[in-house]
Structures are given as structure tokens and as C-alpha cells.
N, C-alpha and C. Protein backbone atom coordinates (compact mmCIF):
# COMPACT_ATOMS: atom_id res chain seq x y z
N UNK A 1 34.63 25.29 -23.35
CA UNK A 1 35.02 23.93 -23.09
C UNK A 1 33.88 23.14 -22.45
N UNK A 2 33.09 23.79 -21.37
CA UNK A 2 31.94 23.15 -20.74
C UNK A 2 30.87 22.68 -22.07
N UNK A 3 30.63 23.58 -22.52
CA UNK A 3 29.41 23.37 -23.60
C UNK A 3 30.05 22.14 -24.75
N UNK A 4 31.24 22.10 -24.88
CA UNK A 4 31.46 21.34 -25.93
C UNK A 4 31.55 19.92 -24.86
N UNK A 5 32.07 19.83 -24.05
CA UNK A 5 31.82 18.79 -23.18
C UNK A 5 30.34 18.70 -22.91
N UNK A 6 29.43 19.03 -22.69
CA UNK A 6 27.92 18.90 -23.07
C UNK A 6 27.83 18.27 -23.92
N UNK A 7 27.82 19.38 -25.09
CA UNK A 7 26.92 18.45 -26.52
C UNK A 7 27.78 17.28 -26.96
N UNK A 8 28.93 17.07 -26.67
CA UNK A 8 29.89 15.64 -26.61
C UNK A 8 28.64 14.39 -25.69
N UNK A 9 28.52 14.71 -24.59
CA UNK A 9 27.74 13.66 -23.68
C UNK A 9 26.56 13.48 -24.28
N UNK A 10 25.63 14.97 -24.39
CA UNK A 10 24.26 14.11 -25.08
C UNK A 10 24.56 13.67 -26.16
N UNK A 11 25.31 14.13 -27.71
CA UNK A 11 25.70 12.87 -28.84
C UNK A 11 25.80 11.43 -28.25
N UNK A 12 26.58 11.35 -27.14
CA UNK A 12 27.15 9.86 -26.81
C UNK A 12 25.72 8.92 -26.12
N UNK A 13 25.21 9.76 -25.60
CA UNK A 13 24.20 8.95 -24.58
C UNK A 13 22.95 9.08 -25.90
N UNK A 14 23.02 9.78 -26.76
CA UNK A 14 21.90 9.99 -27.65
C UNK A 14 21.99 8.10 -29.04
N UNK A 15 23.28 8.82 -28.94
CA UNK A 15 23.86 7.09 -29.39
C UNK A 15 23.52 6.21 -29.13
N UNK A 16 23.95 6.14 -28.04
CA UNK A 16 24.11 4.91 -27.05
C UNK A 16 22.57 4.07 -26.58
N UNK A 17 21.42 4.83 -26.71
CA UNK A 17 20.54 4.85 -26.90
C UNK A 17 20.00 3.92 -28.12
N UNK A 18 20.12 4.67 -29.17
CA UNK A 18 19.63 4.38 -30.18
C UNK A 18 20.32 3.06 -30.81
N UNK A 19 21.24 2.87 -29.85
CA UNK A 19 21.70 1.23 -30.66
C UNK A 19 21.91 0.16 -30.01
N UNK A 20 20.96 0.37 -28.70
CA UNK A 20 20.30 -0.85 -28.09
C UNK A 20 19.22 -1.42 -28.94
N UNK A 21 19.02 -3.04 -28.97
CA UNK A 21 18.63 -3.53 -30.10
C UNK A 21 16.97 -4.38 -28.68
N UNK A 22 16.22 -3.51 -29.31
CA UNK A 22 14.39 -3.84 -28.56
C UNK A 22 13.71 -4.34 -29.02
N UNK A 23 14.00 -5.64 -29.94
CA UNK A 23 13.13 -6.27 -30.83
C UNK A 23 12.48 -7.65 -30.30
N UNK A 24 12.84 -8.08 -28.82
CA UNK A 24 12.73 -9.23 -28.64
C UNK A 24 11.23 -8.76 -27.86
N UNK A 25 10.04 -10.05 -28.71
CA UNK A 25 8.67 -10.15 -28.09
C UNK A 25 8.56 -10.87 -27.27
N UNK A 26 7.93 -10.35 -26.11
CA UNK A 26 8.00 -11.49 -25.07
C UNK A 26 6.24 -12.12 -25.03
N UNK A 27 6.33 -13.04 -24.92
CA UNK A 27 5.00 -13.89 -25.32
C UNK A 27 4.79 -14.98 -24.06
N UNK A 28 3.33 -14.76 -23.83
CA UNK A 28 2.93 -15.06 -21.94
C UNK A 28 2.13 -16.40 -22.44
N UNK A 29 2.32 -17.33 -21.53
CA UNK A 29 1.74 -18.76 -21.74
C UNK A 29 0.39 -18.44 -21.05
N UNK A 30 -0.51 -19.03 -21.80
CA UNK A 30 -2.11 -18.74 -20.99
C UNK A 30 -2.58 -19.84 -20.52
N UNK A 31 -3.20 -20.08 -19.16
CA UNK A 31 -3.64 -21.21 -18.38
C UNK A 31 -4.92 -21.33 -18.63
N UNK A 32 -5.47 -22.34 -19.48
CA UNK A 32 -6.82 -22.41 -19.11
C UNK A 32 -7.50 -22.89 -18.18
N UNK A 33 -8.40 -22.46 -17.30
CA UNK A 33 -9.46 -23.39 -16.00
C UNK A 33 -10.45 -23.14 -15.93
N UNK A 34 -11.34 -24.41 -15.38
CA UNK A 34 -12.19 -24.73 -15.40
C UNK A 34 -12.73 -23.81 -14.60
N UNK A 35 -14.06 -23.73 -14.34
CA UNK A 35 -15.20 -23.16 -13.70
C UNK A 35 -15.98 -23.85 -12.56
N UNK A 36 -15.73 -23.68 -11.75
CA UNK A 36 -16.02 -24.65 -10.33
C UNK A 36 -17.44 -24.60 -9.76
N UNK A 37 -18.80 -25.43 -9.71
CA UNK A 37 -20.04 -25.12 -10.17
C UNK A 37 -20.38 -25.82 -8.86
N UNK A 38 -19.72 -26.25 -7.87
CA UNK A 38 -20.69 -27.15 -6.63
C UNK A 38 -19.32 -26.53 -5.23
N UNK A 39 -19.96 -26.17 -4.46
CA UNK A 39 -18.77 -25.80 -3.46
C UNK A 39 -19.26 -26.65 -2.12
N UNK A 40 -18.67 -27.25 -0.98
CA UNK A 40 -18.74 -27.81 -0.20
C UNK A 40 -18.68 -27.19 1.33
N UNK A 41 -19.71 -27.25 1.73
CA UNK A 41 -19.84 -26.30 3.18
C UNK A 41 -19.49 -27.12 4.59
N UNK A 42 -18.43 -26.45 5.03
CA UNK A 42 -18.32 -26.85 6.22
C UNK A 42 -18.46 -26.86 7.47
N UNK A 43 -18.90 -27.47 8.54
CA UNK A 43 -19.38 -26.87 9.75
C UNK A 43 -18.85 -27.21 10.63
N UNK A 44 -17.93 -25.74 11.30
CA UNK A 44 -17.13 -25.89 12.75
C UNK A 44 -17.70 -26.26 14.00
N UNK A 45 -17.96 -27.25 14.52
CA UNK A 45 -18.89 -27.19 15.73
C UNK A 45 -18.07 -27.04 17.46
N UNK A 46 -16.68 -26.74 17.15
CA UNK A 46 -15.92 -26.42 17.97
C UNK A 46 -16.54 -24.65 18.94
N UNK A 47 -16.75 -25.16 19.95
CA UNK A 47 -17.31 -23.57 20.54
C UNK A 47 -15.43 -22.95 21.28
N UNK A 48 -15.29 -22.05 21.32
CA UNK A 48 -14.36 -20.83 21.21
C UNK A 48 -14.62 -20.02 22.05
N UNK A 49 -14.05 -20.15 23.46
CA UNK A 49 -14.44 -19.22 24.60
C UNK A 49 -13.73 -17.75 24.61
N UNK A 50 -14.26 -16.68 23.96
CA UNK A 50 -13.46 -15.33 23.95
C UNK A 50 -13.83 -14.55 25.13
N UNK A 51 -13.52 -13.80 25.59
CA UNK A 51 -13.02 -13.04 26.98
C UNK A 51 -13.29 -11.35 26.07
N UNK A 52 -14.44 -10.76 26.85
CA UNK A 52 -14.95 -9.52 26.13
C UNK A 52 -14.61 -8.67 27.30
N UNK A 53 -13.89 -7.69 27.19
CA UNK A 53 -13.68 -6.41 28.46
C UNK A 53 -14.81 -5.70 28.22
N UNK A 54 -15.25 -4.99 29.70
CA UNK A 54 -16.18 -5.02 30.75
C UNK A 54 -15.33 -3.57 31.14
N UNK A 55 -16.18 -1.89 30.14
CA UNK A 55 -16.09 -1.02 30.71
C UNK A 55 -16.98 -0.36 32.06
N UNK A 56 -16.51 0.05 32.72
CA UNK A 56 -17.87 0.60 33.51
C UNK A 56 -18.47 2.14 32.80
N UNK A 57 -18.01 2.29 31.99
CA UNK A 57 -18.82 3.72 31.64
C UNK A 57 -19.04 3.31 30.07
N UNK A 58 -20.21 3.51 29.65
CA UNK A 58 -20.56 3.34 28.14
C UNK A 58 -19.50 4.32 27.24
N UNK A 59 -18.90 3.89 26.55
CA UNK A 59 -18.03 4.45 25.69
C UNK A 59 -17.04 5.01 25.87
N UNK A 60 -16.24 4.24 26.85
CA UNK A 60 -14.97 4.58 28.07
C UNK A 60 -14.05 4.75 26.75
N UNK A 61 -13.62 4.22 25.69
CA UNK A 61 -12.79 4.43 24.66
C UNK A 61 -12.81 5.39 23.86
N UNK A 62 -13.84 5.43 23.93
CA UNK A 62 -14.46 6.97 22.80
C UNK A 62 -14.23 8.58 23.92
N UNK A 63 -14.54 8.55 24.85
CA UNK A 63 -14.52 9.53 25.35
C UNK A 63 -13.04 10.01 25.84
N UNK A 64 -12.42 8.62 26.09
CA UNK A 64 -10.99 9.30 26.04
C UNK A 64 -10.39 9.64 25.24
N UNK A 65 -10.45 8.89 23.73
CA UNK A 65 -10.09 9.61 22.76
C UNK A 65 -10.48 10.66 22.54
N UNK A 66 -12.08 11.52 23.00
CA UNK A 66 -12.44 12.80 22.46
C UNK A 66 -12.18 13.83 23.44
N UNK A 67 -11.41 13.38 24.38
CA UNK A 67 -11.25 14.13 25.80
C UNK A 67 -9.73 14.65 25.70
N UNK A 68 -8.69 14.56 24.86
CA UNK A 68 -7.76 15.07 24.61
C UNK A 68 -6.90 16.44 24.64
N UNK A 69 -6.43 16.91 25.27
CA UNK A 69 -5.99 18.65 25.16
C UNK A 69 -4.42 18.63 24.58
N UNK A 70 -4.13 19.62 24.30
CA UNK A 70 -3.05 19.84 23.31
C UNK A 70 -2.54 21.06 24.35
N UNK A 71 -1.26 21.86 24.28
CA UNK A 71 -0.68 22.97 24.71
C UNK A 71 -1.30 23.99 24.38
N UNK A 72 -2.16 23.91 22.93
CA UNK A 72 -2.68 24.97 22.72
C UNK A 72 -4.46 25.46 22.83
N UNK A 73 -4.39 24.47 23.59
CA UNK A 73 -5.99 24.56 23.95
C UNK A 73 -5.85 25.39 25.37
N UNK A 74 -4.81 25.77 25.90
CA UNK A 74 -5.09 26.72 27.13
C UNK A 74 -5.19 28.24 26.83
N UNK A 75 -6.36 28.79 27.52
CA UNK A 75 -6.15 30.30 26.90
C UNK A 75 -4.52 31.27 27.47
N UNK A 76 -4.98 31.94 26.66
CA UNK A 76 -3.04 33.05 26.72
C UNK A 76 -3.99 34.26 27.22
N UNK A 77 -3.14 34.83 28.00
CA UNK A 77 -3.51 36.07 28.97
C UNK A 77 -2.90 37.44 28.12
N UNK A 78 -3.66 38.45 27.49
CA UNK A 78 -3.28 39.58 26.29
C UNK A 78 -2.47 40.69 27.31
């Protein structure tokens, strides 16, 4: 009964398939543009006061990141 209920479903879906109708072309509108040959430069003369942090040790970021220990970095006693 299982198997015939099988090959029942794939016939149906094998069908069902094959008589969906895929003929419609779909066709893309193309934009043509121009080529832009002179560009215009602008100059900000606004000055922008940024605020730079002030480590006391050269590479205070780096070394804490490389200064890291894990649980398993302690030795085990045999």
C-alpha cells in the first residue's frame, strides 16, 4: 500500500509539473547614459576639531589584546 501510495505521488507531482505553462519572455527595458567628461571639485574649508586619546604606553591596545590568558594556559600538576 505504501509503495503504491508513492508511485501515485511522484505520477501526480511529475504531472503537475509538466503542465505548468513557461513560455512567457520577460524582456528588460535598457537605459541609455551619457558619459560624464568634466567633474567639479569642491573645497570644504570648514576646520573640524577631533579629540585623539592619549595612551601613556605605546601600543596600550595592542598589548592588551596580546596579553590575554584562557583557563587553559595554566599548567596542570601530573
Amino acid at each position: 500500500m505504501k509503495t503504491i501510495a508513492t508511485i501515485f505521488f511522484i505520477f501526480f507531482i511529475g504531472t503537475a509539473a509538466q503542465a505548468q505553462n513557461n513560455t512567457t519572455d520577460v524582456k528588460v527595458e535598457t537605459i541609455e547614459m551619457g558619459i560624464v567628461t568634466e567633474t567639479a571639485k569642491e573645497l570644504n574649508l570648514e576646520t573640524k576639531t577631533e579629540v585623539a586619546r592619549l595612551y601613556k604606553f605605546k601600543n596600550a591596545r595592542v598589548t592588551k589584546a596580546l596579553s590575554f590568558t584562557t583557563k587553559r594556559n595554566k599548567a596542570k600538576m601530573a
